[in-house]
PDB file of N, CA and C in Angstrom:
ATOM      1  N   UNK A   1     -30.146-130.929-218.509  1.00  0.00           N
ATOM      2  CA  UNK A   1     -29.146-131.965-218.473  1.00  0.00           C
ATOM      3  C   UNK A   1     -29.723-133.191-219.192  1.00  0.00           C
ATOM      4  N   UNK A   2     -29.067-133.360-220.043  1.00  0.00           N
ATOM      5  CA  UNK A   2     -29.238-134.922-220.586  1.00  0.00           C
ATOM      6  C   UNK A   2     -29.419-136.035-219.444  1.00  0.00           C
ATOM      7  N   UNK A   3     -30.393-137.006-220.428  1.00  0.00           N
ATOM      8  CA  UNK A   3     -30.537-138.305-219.793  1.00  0.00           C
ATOM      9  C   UNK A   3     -28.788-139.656-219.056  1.00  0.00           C
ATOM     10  N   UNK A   4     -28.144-139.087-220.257  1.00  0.00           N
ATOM     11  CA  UNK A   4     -26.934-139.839-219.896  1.00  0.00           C
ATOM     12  C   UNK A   4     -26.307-139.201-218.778  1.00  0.00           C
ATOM     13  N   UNK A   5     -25.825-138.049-218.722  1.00  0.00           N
ATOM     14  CA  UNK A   5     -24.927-137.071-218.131  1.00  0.00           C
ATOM     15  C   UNK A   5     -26.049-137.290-216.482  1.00  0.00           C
ATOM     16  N   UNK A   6     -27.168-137.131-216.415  1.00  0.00           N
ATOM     17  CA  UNK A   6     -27.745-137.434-215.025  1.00  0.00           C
ATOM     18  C   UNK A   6     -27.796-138.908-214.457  1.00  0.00           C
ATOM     19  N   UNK A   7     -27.817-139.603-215.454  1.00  0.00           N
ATOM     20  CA  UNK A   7     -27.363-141.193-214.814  1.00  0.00           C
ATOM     21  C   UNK A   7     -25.872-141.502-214.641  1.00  0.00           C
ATOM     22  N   UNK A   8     -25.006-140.669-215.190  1.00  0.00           N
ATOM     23  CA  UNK A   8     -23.880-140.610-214.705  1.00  0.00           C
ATOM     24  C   UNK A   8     -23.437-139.976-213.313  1.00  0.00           C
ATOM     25  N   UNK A   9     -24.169-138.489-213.280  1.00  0.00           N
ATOM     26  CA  UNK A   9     -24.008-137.989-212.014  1.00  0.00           C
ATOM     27  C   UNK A   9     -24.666-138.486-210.456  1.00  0.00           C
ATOM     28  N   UNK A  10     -25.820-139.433-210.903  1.00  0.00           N
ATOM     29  CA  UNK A  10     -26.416-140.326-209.714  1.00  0.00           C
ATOM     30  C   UNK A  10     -25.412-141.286-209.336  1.00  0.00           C
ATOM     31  N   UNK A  11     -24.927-142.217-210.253  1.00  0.00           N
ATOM     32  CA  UNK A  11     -24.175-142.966-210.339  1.00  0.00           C
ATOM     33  C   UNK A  11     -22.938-142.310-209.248  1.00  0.00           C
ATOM     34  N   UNK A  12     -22.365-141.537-209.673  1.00  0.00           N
ATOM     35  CA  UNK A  12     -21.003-140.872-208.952  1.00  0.00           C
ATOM     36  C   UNK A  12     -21.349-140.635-207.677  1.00  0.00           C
ATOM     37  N   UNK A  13     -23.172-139.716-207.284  1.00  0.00           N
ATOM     38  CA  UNK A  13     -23.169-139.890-205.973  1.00  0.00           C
ATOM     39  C   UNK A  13     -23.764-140.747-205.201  1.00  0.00           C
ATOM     40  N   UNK A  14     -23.919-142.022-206.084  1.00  0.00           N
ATOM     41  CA  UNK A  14     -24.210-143.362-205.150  1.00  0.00           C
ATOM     42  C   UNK A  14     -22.654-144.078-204.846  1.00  0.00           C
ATOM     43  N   UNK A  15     -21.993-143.635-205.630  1.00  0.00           N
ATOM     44  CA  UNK A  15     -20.195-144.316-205.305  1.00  0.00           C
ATOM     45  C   UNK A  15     -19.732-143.293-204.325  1.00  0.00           C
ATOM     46  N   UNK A  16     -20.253-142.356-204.367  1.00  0.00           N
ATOM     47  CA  UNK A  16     -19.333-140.822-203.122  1.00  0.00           C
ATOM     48  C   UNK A  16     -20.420-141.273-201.662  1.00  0.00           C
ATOM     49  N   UNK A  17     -21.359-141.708-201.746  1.00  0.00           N
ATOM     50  CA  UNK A  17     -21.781-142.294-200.604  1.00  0.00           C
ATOM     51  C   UNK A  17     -21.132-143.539-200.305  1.00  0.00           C
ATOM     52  N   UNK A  18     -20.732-144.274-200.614  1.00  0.00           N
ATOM     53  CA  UNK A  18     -20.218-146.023-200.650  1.00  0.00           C
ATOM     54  C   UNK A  18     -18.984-145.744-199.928  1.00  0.00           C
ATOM     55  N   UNK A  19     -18.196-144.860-200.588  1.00  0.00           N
ATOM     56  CA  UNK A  19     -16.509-145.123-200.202  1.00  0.00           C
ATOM     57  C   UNK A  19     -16.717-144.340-199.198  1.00  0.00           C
ATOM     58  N   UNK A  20     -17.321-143.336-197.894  1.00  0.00           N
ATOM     59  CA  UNK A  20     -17.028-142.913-196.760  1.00  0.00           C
ATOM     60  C   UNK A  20     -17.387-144.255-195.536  1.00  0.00           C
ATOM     61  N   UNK A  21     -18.928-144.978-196.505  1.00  0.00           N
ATOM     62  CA  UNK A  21     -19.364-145.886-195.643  1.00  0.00           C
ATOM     63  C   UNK A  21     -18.603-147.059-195.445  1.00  0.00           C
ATOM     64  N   UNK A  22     -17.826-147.567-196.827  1.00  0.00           N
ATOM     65  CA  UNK A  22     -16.741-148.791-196.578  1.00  0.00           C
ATOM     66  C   UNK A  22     -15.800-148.137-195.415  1.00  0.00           C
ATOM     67  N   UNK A  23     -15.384-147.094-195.628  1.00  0.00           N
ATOM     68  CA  UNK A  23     -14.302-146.121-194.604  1.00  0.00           C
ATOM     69  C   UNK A  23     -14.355-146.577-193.073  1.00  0.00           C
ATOM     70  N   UNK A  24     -15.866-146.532-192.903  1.00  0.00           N
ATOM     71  CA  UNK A  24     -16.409-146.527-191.645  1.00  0.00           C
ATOM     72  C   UNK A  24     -15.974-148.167-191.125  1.00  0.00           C
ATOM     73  N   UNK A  25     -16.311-148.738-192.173  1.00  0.00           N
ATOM     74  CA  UNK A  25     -16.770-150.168-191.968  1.00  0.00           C
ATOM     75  C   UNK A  25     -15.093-150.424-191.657  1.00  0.00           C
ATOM     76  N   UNK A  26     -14.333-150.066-192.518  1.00  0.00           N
ATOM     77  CA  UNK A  26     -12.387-150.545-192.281  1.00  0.00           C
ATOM     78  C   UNK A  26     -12.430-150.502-190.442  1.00  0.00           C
ATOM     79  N   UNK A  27     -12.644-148.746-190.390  1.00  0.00           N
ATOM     80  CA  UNK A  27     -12.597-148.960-189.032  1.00  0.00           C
ATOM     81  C   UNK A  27     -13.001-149.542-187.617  1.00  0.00           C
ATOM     82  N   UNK A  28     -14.396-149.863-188.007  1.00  0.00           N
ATOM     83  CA  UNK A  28     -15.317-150.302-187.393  1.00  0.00           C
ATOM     84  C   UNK A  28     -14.851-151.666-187.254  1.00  0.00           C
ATOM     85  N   UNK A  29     -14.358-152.242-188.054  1.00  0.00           N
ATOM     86  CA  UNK A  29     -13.723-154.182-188.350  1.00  0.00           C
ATOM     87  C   UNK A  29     -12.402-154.152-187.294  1.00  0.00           C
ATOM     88  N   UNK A  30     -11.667-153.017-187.588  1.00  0.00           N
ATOM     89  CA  UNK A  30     -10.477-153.010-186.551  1.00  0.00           C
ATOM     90  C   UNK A  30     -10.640-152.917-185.439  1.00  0.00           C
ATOM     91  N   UNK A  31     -11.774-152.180-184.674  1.00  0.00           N
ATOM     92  CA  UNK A  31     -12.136-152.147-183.411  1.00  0.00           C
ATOM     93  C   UNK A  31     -12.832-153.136-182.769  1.00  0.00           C
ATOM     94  N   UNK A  32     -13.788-153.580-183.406  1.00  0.00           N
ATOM     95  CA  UNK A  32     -14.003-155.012-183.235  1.00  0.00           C
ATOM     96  C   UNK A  32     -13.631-156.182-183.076  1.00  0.00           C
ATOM     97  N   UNK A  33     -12.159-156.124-183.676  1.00  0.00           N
ATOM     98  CA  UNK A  33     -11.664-156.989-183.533  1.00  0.00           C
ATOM     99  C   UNK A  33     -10.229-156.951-182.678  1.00  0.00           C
ATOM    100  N   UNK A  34     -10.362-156.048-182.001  1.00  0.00           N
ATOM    101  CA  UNK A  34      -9.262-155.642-180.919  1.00  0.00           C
ATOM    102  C   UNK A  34     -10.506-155.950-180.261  1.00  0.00           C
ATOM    103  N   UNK A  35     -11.589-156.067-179.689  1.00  0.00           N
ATOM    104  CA  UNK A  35     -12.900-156.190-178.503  1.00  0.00           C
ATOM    105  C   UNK A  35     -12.909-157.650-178.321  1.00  0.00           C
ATOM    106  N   UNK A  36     -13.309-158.463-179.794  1.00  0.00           N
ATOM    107  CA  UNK A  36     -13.735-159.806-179.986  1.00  0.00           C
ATOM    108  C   UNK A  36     -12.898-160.690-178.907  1.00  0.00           C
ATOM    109  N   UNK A  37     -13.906-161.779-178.439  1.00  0.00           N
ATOM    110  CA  UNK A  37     -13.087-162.720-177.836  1.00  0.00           C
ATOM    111  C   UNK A  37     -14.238-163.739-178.048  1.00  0.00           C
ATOM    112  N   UNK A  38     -13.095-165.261-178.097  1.00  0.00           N
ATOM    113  CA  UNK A  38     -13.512-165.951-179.102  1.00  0.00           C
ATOM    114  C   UNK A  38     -14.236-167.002-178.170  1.00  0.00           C
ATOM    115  N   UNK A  39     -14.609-166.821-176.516  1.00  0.00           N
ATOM    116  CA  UNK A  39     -15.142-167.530-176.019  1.00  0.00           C
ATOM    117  C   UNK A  39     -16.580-166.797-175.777  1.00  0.00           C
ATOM    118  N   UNK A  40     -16.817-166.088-176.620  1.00  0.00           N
ATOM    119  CA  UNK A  40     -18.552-165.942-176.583  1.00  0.00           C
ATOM    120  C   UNK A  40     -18.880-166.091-177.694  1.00  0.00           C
ATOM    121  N   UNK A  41     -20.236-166.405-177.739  1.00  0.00           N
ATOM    122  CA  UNK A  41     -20.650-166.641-178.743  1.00  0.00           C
ATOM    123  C   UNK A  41     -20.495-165.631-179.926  1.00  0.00           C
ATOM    124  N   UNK A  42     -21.183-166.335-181.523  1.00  0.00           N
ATOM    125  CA  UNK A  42     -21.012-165.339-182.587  1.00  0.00           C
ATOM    126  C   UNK A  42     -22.300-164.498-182.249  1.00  0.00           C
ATOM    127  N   UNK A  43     -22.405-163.435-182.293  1.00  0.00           N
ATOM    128  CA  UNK A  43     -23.259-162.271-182.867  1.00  0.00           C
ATOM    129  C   UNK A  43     -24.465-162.564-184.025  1.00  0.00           C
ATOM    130  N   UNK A  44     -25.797-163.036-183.469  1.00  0.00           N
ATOM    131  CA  UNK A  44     -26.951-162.958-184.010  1.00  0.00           C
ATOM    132  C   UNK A  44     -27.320-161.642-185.467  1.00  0.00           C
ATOM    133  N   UNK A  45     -26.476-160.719-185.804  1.00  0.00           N
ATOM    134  CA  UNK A  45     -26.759-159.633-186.627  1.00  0.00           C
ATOM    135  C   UNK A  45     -25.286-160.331-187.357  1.00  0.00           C
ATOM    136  N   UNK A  46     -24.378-161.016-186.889  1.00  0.00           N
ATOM    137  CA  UNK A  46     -23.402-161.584-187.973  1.00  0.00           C
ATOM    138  C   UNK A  46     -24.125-162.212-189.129  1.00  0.00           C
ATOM    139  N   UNK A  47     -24.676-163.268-188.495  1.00  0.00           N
ATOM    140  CA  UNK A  47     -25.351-164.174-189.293  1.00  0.00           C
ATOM    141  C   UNK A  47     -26.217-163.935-190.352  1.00  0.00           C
ATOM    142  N   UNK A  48     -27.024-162.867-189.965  1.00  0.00           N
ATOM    143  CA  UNK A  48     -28.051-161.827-190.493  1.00  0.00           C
ATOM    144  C   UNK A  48     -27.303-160.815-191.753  1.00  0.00           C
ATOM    145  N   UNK A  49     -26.419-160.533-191.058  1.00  0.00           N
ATOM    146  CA  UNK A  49     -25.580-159.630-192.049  1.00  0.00           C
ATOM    147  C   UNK A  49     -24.798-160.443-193.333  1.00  0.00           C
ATOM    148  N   UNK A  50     -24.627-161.319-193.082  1.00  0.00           N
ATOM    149  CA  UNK A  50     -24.029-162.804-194.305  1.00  0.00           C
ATOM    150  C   UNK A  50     -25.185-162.710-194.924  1.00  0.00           C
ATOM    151  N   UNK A  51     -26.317-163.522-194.574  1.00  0.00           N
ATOM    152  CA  UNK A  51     -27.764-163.928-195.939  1.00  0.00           C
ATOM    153  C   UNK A  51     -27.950-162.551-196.609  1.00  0.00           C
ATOM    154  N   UNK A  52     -27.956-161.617-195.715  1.00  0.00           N
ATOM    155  CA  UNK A  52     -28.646-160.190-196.663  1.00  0.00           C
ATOM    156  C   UNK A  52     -27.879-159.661-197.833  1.00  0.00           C
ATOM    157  N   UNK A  53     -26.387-160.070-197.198  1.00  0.00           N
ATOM    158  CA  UNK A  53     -25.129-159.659-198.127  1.00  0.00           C
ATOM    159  C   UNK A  53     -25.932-160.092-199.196  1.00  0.00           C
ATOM    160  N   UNK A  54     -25.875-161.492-199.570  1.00  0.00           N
ATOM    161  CA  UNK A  54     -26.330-162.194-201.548  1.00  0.00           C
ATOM    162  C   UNK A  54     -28.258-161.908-201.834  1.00  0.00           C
ATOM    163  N   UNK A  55     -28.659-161.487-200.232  1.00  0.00           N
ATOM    164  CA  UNK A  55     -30.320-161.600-200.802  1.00  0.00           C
ATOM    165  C   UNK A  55     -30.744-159.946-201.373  1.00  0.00           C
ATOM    166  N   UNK A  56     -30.200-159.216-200.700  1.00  0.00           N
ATOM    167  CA  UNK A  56     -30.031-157.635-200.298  1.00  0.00           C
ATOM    168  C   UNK A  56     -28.912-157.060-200.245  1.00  0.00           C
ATOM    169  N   UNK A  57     -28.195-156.780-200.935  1.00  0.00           N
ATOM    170  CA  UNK A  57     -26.701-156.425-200.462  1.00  0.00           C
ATOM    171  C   UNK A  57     -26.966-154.622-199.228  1.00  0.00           C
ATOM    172  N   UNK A  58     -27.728-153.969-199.554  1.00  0.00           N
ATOM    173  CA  UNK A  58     -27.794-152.563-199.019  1.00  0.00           C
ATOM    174  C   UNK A  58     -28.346-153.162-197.703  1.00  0.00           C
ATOM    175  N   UNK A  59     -29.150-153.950-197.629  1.00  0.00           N
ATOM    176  CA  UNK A  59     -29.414-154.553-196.199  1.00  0.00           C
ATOM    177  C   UNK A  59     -28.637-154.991-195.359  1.00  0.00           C
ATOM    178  N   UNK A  60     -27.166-155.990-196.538  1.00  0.00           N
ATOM    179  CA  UNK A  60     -25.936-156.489-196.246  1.00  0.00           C
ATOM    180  C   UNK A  60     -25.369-155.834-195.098  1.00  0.00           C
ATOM    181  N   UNK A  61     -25.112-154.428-195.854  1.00  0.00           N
ATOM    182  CA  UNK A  61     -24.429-153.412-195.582  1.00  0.00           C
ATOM    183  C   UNK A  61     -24.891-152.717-193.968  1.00  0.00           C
ATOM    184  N   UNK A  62     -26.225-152.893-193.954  1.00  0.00           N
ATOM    185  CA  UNK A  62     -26.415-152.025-193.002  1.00  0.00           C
ATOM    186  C   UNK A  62     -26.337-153.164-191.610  1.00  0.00           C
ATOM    187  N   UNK A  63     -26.468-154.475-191.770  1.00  0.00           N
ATOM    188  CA  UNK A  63     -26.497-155.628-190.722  1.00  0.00           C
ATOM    189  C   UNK A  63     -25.042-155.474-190.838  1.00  0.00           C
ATOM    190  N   UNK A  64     -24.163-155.614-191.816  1.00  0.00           N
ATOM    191  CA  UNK A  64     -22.737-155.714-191.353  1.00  0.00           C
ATOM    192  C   UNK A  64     -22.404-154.538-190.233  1.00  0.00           C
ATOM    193  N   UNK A  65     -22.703-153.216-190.648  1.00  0.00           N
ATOM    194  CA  UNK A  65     -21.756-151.923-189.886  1.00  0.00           C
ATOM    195  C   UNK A  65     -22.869-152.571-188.364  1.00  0.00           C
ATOM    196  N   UNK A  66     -23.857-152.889-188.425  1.00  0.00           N
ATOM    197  CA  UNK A  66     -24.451-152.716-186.991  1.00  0.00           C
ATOM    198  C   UNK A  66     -24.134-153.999-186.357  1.00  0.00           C
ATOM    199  N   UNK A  67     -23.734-155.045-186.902  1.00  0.00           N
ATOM    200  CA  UNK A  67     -23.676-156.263-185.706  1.00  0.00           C
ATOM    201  C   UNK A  67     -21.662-155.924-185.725  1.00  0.00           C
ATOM    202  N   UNK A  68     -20.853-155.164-186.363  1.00  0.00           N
ATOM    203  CA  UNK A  68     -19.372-154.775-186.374  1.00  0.00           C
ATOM    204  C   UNK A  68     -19.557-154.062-185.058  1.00  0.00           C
ATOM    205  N   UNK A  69     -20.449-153.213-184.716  1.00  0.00           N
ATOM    206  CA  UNK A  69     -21.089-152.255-183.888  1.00  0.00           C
ATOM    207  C   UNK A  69     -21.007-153.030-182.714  1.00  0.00           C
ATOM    208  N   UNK A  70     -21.797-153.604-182.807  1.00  0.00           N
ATOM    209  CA  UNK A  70     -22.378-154.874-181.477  1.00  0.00           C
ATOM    210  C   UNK A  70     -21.140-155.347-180.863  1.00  0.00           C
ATOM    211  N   UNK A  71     -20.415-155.936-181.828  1.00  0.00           N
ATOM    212  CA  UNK A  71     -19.016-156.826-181.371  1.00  0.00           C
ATOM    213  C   UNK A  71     -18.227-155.754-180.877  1.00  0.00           C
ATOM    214  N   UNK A  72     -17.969-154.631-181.217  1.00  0.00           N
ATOM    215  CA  UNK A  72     -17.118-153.859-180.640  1.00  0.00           C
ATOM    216  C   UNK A  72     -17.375-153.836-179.318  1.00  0.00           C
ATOM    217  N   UNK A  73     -18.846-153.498-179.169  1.00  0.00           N
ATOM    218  CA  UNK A  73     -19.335-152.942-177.408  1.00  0.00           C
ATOM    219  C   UNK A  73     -19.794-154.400-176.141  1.00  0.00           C
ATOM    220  N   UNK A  74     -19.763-155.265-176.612  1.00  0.00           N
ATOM    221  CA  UNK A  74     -19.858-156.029-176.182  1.00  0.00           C
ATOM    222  C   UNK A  74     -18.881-157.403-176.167  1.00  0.00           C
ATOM    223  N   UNK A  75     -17.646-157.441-177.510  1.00  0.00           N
ATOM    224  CA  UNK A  75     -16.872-158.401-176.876  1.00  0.00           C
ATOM    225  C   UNK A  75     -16.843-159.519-177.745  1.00  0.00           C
ATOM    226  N   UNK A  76     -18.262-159.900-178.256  1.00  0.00           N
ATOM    227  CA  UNK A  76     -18.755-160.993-178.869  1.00  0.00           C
ATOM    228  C   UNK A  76     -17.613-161.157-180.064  1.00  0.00           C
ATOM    229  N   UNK A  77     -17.924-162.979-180.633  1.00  0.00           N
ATOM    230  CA  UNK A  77     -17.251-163.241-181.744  1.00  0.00           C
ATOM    231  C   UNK A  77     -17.971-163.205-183.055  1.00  0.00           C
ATOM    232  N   UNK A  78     -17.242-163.712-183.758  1.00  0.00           N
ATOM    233  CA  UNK A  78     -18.060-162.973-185.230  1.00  0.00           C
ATOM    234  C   UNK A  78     -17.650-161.773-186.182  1.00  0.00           C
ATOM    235  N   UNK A  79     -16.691-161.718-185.804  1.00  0.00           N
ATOM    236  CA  UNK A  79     -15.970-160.270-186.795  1.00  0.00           C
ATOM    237  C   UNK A  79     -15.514-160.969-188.152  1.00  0.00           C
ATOM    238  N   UNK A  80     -15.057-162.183-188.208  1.00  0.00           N
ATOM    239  CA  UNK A  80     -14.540-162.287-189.556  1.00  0.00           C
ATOM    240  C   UNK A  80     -15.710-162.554-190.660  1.00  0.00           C
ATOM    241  N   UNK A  81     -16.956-163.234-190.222  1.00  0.00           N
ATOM    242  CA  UNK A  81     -18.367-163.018-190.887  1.00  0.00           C
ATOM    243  C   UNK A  81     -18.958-162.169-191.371  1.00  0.00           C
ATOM    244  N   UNK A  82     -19.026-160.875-189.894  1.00  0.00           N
ATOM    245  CA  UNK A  82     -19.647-159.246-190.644  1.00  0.00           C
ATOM    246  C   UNK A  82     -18.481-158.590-191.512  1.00  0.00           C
ATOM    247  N   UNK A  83     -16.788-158.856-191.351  1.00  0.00           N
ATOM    248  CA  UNK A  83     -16.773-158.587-192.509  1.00  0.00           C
ATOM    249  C   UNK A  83     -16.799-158.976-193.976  1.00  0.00           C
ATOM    250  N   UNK A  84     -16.497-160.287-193.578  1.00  0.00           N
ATOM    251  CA  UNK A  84     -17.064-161.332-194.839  1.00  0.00           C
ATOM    252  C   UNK A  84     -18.424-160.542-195.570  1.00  0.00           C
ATOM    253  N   UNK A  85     -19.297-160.268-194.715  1.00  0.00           N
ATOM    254  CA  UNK A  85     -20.285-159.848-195.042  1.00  0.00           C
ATOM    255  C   UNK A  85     -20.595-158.387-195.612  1.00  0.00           C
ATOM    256  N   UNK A  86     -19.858-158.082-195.060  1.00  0.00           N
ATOM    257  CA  UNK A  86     -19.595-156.440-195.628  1.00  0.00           C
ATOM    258  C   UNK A  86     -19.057-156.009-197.266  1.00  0.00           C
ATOM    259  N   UNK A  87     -17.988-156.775-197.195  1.00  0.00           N
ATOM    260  CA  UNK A  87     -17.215-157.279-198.496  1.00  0.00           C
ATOM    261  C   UNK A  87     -17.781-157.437-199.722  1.00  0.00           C
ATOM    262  N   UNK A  88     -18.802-158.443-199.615  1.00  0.00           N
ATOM    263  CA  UNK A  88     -19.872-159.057-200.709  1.00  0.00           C
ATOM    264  C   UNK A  88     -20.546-157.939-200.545  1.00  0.00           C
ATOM    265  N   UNK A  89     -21.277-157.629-199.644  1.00  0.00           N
ATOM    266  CA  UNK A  89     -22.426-156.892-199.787  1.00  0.00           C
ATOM    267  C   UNK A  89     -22.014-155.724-200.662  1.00  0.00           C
ATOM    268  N   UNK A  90     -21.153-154.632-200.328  1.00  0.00           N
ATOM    269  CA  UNK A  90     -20.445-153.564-200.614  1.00  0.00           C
ATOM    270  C   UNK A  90     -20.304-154.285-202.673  1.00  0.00           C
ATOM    271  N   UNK A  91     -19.389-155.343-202.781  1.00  0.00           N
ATOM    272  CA  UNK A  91     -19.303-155.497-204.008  1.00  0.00           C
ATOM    273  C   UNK A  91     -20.338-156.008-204.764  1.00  0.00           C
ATOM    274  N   UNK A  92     -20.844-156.047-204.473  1.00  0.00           N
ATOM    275  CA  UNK A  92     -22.889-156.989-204.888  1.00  0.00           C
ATOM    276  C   UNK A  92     -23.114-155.068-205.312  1.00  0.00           C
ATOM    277  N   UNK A  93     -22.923-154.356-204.389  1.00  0.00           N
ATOM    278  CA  UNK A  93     -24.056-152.930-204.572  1.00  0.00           C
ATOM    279  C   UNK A  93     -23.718-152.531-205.599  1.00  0.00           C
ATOM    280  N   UNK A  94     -22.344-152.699-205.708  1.00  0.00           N
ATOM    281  CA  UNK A  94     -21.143-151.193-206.736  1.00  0.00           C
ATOM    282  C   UNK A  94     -21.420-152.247-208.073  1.00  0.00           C
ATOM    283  N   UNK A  95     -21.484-153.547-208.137  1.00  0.00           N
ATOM    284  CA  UNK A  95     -22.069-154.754-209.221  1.00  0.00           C
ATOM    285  C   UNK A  95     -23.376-153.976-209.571  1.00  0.00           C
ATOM    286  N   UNK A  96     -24.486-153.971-208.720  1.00  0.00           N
ATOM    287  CA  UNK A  96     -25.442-154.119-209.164  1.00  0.00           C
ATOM    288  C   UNK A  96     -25.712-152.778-210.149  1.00  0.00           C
ATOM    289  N   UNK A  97     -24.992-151.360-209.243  1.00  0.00           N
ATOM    290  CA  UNK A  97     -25.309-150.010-209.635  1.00  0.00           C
ATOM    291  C   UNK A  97     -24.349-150.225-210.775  1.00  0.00           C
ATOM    292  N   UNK A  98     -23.344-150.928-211.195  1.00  0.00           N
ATOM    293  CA  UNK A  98     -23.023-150.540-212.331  1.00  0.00           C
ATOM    294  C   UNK A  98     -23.600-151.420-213.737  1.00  0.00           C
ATOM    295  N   UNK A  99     -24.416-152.622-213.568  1.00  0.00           N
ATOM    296  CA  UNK A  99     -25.228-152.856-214.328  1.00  0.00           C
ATOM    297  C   UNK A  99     -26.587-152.141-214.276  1.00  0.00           C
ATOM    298  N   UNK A 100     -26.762-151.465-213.886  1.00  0.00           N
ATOM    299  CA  UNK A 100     -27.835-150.526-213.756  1.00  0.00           C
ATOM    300  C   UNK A 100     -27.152-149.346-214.229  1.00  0.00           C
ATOM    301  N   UNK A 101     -26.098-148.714-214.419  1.00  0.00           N
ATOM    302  CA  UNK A 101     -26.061-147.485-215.141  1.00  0.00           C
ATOM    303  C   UNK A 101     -25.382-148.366-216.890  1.00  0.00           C
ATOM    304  N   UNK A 102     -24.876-149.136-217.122  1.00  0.00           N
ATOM    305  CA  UNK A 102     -25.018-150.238-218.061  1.00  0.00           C
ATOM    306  C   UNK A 102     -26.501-150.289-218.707  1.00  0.00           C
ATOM    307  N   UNK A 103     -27.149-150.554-218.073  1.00  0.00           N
ATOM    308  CA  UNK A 103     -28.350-150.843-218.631  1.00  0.00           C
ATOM    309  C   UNK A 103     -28.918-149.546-219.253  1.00  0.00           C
ATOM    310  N   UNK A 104     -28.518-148.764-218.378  1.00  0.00           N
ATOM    311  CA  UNK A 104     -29.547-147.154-219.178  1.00  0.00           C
ATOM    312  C   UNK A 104     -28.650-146.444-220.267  1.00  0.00           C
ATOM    313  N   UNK A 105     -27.791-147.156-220.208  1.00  0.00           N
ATOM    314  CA  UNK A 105     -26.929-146.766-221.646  1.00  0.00           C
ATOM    315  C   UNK A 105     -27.147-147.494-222.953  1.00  0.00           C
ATOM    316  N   UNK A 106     -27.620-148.784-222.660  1.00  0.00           N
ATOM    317  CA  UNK A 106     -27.676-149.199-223.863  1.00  0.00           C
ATOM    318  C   UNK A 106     -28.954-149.998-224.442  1.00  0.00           C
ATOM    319  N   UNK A 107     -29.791-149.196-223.462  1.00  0.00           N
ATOM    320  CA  UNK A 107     -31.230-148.907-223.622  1.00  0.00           C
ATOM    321  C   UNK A 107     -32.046-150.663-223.350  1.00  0.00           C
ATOM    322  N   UNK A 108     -31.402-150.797-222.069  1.00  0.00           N
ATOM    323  CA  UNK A 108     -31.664-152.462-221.945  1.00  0.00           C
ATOM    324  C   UNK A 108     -32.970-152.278-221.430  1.00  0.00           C
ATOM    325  N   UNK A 109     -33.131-151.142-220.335  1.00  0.00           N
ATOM    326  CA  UNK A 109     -34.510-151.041-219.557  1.00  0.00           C
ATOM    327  C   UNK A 109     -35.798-150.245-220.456  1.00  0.00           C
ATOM    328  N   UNK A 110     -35.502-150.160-221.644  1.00  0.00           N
ATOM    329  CA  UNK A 110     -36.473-149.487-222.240  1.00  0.00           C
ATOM    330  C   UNK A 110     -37.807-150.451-222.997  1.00  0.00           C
TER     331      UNK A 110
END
């Protein structure tokens, strides 16, 4: 297999991983936010899940689904943040991987 044709096919299964995990995350935001109540505090992994979004987006990602997590089972506020946070993060990744399969096309990393 060619060099192009395999950075294409990584590419496809770093996007076929992404769209089950946003999936998760849709649902995960709705349940959470049928739980949330707005007289407790925000969620310590909200907050966490916002900075990582622009510093780390895959870190983003994984503080968003787990403090979405948190708020569900416990009640806490903070859902419109982790998904704020989810959002960026998710579009920061599918940004970054597609200047990165960009780049190996037109021989930027060489």
């Amino acid at each position: 297999m060619s060099t192009t044709a395999s950075t294409i096919v990584v590419y496809l299964i770093a996007l076929a991983i992404l769209v089950p995990l946003a999936m998760l995350g849709y649902r995960q935001a709705k349940r959470a936010a049928a739980a949330s109540d707005g007289d407790v505090g925000t969620t310590f992994l909200s907050g966490v899940a916002f900075l990582f979004a622009f510093i780390a987006s895959p870190l983003g990602i994984l503080f968003a689904h787990l403090s979405l997590r948190q708020i569900a089972h416990t009640g806490a506020s903070g859902v419109r943040l982790s998904v704020a946070a989810l959002c960026i993060a998710y579009a920061l990744t599918v940004l970054q991987l597609t200047l990165l399969l960009w780049g190996s096309f037109t021989g930027y990393f060489h």
